[in-house]
N, C-alpha and C. Protein backbone atom coordinates (compact mmCIF):
# COMPACT_ATOMS: atom_id res chain seq x y z
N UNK A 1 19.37 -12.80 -12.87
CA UNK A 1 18.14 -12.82 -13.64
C UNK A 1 18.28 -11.80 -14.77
N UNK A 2 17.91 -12.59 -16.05
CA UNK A 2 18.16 -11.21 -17.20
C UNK A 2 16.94 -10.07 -17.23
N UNK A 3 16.97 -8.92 -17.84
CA UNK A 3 16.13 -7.97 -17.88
C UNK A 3 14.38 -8.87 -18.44
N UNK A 4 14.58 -9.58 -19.77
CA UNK A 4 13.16 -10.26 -20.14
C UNK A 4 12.43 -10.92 -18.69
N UNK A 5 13.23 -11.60 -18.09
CA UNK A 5 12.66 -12.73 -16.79
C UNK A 5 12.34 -11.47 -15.63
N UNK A 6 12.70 -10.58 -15.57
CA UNK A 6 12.28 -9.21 -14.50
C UNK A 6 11.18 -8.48 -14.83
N UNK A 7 11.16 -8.17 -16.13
CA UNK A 7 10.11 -7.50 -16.96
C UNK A 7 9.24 -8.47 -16.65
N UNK A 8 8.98 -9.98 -17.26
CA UNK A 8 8.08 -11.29 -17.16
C UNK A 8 7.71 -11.08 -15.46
N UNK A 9 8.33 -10.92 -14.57
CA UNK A 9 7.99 -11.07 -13.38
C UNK A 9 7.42 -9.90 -12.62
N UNK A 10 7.84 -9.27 -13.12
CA UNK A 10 6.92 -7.55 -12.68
C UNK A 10 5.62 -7.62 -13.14
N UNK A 11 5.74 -8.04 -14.23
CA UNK A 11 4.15 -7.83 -15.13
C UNK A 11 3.13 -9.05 -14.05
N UNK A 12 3.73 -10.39 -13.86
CA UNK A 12 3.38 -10.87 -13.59
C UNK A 12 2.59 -10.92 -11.88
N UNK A 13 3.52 -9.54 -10.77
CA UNK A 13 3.16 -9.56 -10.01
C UNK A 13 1.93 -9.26 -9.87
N UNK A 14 0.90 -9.61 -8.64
CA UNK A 14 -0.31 -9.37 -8.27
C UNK A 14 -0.02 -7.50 -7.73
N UNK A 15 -0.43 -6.65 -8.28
CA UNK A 15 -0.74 -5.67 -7.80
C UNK A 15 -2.15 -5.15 -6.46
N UNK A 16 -2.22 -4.30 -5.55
CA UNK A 16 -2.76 -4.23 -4.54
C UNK A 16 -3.72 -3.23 -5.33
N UNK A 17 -4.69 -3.55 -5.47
CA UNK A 17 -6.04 -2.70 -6.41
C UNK A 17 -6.90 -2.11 -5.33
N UNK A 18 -7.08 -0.81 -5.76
CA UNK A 18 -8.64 -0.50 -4.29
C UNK A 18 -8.44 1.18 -4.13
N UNK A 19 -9.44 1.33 -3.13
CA UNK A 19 -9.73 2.75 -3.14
C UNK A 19 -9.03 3.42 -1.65
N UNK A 20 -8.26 4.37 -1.82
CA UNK A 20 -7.75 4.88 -0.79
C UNK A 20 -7.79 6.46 -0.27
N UNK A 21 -7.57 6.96 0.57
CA UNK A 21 -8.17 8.24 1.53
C UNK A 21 -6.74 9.00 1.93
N UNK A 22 -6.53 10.19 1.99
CA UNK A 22 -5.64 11.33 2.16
C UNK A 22 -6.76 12.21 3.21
N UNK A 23 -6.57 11.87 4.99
CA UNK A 23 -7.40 12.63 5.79
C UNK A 23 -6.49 13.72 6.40
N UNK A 24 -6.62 15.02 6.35
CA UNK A 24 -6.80 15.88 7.00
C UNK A 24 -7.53 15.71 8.59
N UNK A 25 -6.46 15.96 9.49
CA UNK A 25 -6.70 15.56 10.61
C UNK A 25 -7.26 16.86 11.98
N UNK A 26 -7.10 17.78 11.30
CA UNK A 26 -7.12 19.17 11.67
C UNK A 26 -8.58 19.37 10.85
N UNK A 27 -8.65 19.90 10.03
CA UNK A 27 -10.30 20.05 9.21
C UNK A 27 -11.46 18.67 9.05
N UNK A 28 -11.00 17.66 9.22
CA UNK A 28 -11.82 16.41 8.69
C UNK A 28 -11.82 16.32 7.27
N UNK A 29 -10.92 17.16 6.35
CA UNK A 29 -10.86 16.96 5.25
C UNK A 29 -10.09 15.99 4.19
N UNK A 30 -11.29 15.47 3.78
CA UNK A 30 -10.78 13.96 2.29
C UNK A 30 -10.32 14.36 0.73
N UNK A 31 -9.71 13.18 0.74
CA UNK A 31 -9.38 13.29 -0.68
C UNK A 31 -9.39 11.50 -0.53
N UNK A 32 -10.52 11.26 -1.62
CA UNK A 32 -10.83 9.85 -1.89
C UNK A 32 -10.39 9.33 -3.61
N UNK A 33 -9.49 8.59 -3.39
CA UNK A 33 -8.74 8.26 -4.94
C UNK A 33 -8.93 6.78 -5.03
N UNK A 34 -8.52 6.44 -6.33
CA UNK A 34 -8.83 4.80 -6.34
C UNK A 34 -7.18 4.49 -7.22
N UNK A 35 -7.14 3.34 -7.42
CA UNK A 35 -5.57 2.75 -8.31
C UNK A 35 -5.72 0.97 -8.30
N UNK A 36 -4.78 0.91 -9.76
CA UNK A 36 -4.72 -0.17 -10.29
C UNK A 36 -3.33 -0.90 -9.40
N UNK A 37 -2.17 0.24 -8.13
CA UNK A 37 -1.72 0.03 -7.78
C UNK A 37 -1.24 0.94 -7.14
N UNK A 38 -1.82 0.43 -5.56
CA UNK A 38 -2.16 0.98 -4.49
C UNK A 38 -0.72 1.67 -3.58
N UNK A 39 0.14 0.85 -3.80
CA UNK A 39 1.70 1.52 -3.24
C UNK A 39 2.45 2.29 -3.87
N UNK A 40 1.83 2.12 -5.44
CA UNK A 40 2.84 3.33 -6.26
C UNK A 40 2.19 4.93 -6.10
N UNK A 41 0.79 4.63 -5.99
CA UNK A 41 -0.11 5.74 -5.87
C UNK A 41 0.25 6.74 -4.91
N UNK A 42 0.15 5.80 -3.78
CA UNK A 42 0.51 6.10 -2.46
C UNK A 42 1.68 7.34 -2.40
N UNK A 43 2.83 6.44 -2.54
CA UNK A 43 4.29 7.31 -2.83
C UNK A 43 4.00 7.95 -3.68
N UNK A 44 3.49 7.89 -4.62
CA UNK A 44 3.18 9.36 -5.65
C UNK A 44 2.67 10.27 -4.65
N UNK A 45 1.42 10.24 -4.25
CA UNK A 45 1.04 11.20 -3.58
C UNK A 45 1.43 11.69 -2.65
N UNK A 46 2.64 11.24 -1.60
CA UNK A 46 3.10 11.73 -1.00
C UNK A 46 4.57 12.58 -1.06
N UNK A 47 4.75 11.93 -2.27
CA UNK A 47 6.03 12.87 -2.85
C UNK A 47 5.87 14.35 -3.79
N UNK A 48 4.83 14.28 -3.98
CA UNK A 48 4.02 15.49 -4.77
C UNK A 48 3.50 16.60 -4.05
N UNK A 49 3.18 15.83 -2.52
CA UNK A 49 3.00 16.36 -1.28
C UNK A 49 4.21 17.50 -0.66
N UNK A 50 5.04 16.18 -0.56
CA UNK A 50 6.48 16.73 0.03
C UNK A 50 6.85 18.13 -1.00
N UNK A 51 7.04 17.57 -2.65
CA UNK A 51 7.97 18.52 -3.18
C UNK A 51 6.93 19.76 -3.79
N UNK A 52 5.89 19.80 -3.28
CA UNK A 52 4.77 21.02 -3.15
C UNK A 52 4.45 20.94 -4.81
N UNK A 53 4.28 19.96 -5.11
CA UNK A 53 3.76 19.28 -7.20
C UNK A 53 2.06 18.99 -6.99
N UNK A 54 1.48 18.80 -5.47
CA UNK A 54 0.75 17.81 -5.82
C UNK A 54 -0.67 18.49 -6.85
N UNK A 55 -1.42 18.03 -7.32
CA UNK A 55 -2.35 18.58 -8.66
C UNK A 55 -3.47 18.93 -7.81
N UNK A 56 -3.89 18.82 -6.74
CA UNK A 56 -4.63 19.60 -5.94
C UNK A 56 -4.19 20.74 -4.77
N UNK A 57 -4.46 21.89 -5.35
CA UNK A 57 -3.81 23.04 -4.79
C UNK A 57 -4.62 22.99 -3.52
N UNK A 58 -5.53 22.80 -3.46
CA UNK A 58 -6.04 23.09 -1.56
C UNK A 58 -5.38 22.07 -1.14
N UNK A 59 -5.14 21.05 -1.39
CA UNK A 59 -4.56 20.05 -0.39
C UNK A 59 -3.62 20.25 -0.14
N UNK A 60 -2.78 20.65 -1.38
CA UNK A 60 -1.31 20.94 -1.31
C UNK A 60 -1.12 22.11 -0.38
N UNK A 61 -2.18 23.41 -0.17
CA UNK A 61 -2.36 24.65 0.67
C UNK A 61 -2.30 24.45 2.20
N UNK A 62 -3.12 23.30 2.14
CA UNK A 62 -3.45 22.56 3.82
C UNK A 62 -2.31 21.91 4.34
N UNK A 63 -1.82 21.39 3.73
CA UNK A 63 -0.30 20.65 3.60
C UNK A 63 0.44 21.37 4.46
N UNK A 64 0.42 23.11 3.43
CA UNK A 64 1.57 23.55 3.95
C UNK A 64 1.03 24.61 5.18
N UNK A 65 -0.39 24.49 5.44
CA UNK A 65 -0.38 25.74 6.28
C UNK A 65 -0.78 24.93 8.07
N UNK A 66 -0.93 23.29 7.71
CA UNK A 66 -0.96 22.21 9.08
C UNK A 66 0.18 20.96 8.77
N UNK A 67 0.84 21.41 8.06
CA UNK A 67 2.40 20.24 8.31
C UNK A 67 1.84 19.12 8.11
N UNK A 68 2.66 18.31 7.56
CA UNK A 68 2.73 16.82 7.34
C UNK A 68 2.48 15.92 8.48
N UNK A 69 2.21 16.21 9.22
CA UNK A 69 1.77 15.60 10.32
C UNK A 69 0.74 15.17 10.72
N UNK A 70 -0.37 16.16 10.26
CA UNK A 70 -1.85 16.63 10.26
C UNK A 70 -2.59 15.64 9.37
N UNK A 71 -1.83 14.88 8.71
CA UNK A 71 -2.27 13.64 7.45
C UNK A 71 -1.81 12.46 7.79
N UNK A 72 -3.25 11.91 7.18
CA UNK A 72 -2.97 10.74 7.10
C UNK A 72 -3.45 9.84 6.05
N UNK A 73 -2.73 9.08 5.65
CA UNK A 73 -2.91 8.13 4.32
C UNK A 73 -3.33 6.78 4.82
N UNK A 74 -4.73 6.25 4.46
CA UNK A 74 -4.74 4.91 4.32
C UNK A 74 -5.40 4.47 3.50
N UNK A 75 -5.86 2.84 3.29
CA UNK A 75 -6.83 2.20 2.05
C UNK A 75 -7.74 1.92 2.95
N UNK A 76 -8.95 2.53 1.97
CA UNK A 76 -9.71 2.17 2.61
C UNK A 76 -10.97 1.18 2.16
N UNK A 77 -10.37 0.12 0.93
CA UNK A 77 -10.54 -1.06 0.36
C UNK A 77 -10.10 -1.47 -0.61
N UNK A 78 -10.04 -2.50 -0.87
CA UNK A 78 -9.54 -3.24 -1.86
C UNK A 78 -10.03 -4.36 -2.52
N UNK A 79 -9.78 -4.48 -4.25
CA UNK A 79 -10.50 -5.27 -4.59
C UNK A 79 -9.77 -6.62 -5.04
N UNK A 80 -10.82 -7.50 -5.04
CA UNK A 80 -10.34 -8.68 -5.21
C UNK A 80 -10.37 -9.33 -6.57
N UNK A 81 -8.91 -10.09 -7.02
CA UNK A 81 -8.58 -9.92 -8.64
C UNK A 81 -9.03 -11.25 -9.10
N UNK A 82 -9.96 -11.51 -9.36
CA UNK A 82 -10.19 -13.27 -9.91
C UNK A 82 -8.67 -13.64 -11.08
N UNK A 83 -8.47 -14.63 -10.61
CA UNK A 83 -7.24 -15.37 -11.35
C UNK A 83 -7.81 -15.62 -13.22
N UNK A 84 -8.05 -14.27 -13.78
CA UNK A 84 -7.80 -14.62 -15.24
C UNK A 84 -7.64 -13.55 -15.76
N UNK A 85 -6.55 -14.07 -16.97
CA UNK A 85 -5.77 -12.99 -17.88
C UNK A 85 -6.09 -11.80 -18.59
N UNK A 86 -7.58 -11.83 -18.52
CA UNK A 86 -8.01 -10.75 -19.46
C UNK A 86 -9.18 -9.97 -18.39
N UNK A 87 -8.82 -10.28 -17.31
CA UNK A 87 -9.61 -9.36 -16.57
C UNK A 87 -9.13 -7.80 -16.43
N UNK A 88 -10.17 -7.27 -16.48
CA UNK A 88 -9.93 -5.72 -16.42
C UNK A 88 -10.80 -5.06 -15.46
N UNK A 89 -10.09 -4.45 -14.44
CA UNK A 89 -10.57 -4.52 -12.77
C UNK A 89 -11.06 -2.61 -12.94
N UNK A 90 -11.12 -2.01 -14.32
CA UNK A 90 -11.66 -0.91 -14.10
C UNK A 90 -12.78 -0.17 -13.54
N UNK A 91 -13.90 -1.11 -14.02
CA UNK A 91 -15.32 -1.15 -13.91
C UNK A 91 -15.42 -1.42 -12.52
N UNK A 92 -15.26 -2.26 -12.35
CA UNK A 92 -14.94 -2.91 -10.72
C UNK A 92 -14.74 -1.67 -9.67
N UNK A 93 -13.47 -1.10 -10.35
CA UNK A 93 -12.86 -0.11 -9.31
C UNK A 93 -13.18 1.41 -9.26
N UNK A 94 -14.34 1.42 -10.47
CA UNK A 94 -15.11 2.61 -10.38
C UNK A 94 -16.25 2.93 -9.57
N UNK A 95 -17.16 1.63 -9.17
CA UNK A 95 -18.04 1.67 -8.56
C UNK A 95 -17.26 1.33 -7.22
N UNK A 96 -16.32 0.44 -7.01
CA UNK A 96 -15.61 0.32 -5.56
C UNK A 96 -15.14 2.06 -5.27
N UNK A 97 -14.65 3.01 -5.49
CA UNK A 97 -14.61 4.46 -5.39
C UNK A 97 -16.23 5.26 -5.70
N UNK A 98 -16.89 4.79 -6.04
CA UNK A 98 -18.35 5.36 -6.16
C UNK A 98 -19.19 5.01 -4.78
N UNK A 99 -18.49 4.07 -4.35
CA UNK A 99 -19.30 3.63 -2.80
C UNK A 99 -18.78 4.19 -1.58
N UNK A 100 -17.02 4.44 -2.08
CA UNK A 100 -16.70 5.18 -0.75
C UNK A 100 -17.12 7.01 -1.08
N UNK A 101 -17.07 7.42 -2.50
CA UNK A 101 -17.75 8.47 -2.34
C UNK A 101 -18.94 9.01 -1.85
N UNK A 102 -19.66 8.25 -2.27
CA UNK A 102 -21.15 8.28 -2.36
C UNK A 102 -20.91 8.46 -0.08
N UNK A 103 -20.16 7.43 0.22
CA UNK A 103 -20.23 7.24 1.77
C UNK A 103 -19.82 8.17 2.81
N UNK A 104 -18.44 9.11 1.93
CA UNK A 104 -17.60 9.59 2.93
C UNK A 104 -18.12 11.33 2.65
N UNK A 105 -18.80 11.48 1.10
CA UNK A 105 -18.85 13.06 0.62
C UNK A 105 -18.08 13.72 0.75
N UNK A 106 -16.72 13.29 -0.28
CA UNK A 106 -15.88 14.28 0.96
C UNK A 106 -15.81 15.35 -0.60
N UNK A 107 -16.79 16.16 -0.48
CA UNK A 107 -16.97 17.65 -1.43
C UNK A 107 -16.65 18.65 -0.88
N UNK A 108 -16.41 19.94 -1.16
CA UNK A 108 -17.07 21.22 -1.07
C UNK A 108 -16.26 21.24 0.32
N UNK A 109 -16.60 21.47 1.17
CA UNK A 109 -16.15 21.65 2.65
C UNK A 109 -15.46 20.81 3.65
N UNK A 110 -16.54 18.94 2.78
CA UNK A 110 -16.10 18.58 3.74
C UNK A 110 -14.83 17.57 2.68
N UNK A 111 -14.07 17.98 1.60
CA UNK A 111 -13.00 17.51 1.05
C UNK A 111 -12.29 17.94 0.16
N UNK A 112 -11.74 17.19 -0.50
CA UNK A 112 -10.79 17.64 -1.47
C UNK A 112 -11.10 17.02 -3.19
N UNK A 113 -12.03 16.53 -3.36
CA UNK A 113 -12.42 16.04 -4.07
C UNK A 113 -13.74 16.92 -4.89
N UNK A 114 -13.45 17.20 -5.95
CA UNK A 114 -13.94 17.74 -6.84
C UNK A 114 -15.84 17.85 -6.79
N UNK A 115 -16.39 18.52 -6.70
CA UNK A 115 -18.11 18.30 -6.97
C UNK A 115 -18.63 17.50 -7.94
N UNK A 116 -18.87 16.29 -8.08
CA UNK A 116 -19.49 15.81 -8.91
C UNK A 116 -20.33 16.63 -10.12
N UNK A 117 -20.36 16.03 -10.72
CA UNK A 117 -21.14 16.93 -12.34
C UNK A 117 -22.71 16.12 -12.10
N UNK A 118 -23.27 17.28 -12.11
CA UNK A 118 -24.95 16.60 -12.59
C UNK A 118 -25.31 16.48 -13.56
N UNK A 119 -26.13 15.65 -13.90
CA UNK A 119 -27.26 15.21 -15.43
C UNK A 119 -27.86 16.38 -15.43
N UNK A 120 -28.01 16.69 -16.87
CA UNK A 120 -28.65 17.74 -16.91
C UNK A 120 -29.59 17.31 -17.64
């Protein structure tokens, strides 16, 4: 297969869209993220984990002071892509992460996820 027909077929794959969870199994502590693609995310975050990169320093702190063990990664939904070309699943996947926030709170104590900003 030449490089154009790989490129054509990558683009073309269905990516796994949705909102997924990093639990702390020792504290009950979350980190609730969302992605346009759910397995690259994934391995990102766990390699950022591993090589002590990741962009949240408490998590990355918890990481290292309850071992990789103490975590766990799963999805905890996903959205569904209607079959047309110009769909753009952002909007979608903001409020799909606004519902597991809004659900799980995982703020302040009980996560890893930033305090929301209020209207002022």
């Amino acid at each position: 297969m030449d490089k154009k027909a790989l490129i054509r077929e990558y683009k073309e794959t269905r990516r796994l869209i949705g909102v997924y969870c990093i639990r702390n199994t020792v504290n009950g502590k979350l980190l609730v993220g969302k992605s346009i693609d759910l397995p690259s995310i994934l391995n990102r975050q766990r390699a950022q984990l591993r090589s002590g990169s990741h962009p949240n320093p408490t998590l990355q702190k918890d990481l290292v002071e309850y071992g990789a063990e103490a975590f766990e990664v799963e999805v905890l939904d996903t959205l569904e892509v209607p079959d047309q070309a110009d769909y753009d699943p952002s909007a979608d996947l903001r409020t799909l992460e606004q519902m597991w926030l809004d659900k799980l709170s995982p703020f302040g104590n009980r996560g890893y996820n930033p305090e929301p900003k209020r209207a002022v």
